[in-house]
Protein backbone atom coordinates (compact mmCIF):
# COMPACT_ATOMS: atom_id res chain seq x y z
CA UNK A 1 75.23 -8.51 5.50
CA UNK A 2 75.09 -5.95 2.97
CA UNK A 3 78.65 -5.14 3.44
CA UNK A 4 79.51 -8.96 2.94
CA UNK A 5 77.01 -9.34 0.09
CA UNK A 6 76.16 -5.91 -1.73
CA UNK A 7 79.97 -5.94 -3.44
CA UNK A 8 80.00 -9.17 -4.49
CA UNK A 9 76.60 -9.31 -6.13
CA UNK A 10 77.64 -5.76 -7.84
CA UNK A 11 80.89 -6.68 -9.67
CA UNK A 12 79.09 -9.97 -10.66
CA UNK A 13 76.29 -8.04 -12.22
CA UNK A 14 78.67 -5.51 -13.65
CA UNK A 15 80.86 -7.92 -15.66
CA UNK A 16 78.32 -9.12 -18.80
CA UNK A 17 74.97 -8.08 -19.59
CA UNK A 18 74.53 -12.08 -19.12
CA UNK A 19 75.36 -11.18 -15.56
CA UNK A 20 72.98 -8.23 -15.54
CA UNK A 21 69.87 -10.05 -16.76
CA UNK A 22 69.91 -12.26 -13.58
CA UNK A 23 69.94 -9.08 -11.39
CA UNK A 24 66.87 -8.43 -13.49
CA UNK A 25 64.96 -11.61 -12.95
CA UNK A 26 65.79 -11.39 -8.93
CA UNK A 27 64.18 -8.33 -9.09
CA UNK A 28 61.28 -9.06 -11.00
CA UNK A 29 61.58 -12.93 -9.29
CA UNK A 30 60.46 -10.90 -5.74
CA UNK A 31 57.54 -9.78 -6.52
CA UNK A 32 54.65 -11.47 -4.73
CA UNK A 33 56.84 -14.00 -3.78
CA UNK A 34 58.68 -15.06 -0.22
CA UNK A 35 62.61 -14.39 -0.51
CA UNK A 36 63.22 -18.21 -0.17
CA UNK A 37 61.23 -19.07 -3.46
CA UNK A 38 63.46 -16.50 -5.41
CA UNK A 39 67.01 -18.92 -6.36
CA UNK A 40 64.50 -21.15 -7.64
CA UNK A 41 62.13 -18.49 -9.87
CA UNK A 42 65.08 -16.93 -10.73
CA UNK A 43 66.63 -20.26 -12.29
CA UNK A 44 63.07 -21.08 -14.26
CA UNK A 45 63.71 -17.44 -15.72
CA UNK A 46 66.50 -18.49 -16.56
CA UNK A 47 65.87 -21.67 -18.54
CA UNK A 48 62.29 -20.92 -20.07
CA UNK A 49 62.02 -17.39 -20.03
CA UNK A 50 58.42 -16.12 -20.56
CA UNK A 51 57.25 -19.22 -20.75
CA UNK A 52 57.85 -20.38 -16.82
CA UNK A 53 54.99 -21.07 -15.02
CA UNK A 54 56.29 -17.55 -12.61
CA UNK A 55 56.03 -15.49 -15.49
CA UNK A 56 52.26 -14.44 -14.98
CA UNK A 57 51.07 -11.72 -16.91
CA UNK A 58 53.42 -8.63 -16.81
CA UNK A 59 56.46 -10.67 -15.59
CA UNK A 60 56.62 -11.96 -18.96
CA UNK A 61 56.46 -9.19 -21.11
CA UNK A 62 59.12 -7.48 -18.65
CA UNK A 63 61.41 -10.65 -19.03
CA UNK A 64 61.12 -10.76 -22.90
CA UNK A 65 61.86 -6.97 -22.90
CA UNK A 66 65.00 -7.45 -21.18
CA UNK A 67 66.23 -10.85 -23.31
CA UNK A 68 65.91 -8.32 -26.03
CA UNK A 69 67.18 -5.41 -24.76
CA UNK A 70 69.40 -6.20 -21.81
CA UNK A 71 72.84 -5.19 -22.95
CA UNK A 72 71.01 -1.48 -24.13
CA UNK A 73 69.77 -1.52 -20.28
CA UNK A 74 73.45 -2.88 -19.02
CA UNK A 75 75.80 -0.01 -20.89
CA UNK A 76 73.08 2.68 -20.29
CA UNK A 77 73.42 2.08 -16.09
CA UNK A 78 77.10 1.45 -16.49
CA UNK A 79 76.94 4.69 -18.28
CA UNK A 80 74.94 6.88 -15.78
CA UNK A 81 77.17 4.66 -13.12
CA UNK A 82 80.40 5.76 -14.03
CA UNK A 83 79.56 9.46 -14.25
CA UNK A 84 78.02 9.98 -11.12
CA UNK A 85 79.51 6.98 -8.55
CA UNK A 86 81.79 9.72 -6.76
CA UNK A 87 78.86 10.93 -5.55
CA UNK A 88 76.24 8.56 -4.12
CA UNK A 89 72.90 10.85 -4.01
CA UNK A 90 73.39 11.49 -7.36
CA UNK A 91 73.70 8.05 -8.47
CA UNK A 92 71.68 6.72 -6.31
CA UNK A 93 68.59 9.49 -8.12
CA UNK A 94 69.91 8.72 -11.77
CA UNK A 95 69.69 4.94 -11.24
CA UNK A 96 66.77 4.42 -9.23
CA UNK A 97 64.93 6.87 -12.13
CA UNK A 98 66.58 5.11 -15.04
CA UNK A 99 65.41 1.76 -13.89
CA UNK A 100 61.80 2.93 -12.60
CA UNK A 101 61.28 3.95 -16.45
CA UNK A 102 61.76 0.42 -17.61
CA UNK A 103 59.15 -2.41 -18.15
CA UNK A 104 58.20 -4.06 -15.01
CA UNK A 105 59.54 -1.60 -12.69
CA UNK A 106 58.75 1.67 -10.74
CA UNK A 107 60.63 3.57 -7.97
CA UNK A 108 60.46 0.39 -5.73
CA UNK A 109 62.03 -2.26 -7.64
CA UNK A 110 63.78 0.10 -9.84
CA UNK A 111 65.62 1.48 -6.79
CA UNK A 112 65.83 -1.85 -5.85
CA UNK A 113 68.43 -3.00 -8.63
CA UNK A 114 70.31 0.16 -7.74
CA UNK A 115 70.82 -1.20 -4.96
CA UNK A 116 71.97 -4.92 -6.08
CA UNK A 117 73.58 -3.91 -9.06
CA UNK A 118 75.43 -0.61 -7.58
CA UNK A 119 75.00 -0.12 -3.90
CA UNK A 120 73.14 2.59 -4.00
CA UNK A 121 69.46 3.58 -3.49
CA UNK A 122 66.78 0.78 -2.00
CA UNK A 123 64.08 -1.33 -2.44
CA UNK A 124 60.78 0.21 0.21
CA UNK A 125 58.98 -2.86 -0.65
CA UNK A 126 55.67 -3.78 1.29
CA UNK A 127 57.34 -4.91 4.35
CA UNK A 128 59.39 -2.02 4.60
CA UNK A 129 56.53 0.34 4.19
CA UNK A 130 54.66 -1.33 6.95
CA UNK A 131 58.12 -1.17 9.30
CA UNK A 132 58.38 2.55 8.64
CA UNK A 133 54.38 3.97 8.06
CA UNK A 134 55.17 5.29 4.38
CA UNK A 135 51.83 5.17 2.46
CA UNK A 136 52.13 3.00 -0.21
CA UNK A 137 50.25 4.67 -3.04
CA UNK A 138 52.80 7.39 -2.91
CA UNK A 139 56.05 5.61 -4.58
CA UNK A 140 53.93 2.86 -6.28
CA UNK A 141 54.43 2.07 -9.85
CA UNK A 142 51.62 3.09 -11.00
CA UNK A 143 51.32 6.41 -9.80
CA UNK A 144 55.19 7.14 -10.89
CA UNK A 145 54.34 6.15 -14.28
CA UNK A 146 51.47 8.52 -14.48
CA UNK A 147 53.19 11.22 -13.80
CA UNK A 148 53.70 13.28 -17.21
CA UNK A 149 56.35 15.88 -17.10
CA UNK A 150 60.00 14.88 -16.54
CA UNK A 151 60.42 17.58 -13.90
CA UNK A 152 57.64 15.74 -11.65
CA UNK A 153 59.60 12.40 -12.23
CA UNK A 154 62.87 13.91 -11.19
CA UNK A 155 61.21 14.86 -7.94
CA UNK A 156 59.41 11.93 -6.97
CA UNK A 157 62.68 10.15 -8.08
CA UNK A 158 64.62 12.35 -5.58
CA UNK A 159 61.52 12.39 -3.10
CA UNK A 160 62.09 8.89 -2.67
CA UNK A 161 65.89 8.51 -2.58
CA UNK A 162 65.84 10.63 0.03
CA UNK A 163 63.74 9.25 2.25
CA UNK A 164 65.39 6.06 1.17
CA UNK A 165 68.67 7.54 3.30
CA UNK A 166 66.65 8.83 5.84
CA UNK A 167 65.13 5.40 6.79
CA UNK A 168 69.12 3.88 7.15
CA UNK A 169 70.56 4.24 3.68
CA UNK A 170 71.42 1.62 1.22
CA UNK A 171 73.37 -0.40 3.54
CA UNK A 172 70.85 0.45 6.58
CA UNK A 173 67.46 -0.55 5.13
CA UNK A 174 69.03 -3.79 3.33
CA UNK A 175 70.62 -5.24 7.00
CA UNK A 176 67.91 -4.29 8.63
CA UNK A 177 64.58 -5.74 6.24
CA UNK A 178 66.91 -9.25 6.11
CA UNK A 179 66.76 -9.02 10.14
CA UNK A 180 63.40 -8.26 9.88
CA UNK A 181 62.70 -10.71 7.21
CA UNK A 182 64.42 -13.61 9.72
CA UNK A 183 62.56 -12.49 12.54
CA UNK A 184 59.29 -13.06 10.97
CA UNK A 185 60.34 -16.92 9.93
CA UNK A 186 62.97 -18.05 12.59
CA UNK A 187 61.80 -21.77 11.14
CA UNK A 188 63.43 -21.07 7.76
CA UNK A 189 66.19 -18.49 8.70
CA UNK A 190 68.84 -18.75 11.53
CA UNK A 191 69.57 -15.12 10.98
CA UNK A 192 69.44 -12.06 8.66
CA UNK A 193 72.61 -12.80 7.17
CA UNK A 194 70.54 -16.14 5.70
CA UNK A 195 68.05 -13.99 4.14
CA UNK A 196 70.90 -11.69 2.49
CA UNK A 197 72.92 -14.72 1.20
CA UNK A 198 70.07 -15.71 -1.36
CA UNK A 199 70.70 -12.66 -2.80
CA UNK A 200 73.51 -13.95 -3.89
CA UNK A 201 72.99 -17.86 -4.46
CA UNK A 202 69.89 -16.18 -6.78
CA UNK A 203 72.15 -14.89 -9.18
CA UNK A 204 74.86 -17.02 -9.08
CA UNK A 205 77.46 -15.45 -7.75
CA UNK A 206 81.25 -16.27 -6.90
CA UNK A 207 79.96 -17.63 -3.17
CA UNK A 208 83.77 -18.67 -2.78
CA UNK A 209 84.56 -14.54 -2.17
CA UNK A 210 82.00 -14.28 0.20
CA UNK A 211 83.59 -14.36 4.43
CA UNK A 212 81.97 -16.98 6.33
């Protein structure tokens, strides 16, 4: 799943910051919402921006921010990207921090579009915090974002990437949340590699280069 899916989604959102934005709105798309809503969220985004009816309070703000300032956010990960991809901890920490600064993000989804975008890093959303007994309060948003000196971001930031690999990995934790995900509604998913595909259909991805 990942393997099939991960690439493809991250040399489509590497190409444009066009390409970048709809990484963005996935991310943002997920939140409070069931996985099979998100192609359809994701496309509102698209067309009205702010103004969709899914844009509720702090989604909007975070999807005018990035409208505005999405090819600043697109050459500064490229940036931290190409400096540090030969070695994944490290790009997986600088990512997953860069991100969790932004509007509408913390370690969660900001680790999250590591993960879409570069393959690196996770997304230890609700239901994988339930799977795995993490407390929640601990990498929330909120309590990242309170945290005042850089040197207590860095190792929260590196806190949670590591336990990030220690739960499966990148690859590990997305496989097995989509399998976990399909278990939970065999009506609407035949399988985990269902649940992974709308990754990509979200974005709009070259589906032709996925295997079937």
């Amino acid at each position: 799943m990942f393997a099939s899916h991960q690439p493809i989604i991250g040399d489509w959102a590497r190409r444009s910051p066009d390409n970048f934005r709809d990484v963005l709105r996935f991310v943002i798309a997920t939140v409070q919402q069931s996985i099979e809503t998100v192609p359809g969220i994701v496309a509102d985004f698209r067309a009205l921006g702010s103004e969709s009816r899914f844009a509720f309070d702090w989604k909007g703000r975070a999807l005018d921010f990035y409208e505005a300032q999405g090819g600043e956010v697109f050459d500064r990960a490229l940036t931290i990207w190409e400096a540090a991809k030969h070695d994944e901890t490290r790009a997986a920490i600088e990512l997953t921090g860069y991100f969790a600064d932004l509007p509408g993000f913390g370690l969660v989804k900001g680790g999250f579009v590591a993960q879409m975008a570069f393959g690196v890093s996770a997304c230890l959303d609700s239901h994988n915090m339930a799977r795995f007994g993490v407390n929640p309060a601990r990498f929330s948003a909120s309590a990242y974002k309170t945290l005042k000196r850089p040197e207590s971001k860095a190792a929260r930031v590196a806190e949670y990437v590591a336990l990030c690999n220690q739960l499966g990995g990148s690859a590990g934790l997305w496989d097995s949340w989509c399998d976990y995900v399909a278990s939970l509604r065999p009506d609407t998913f035949a399988s985990g590699f269902d649940v992974s595909r709308i990754h990509v259909d979200a974005i709009g991805a070259e589906l032709e280069a996925i295997p079937f």
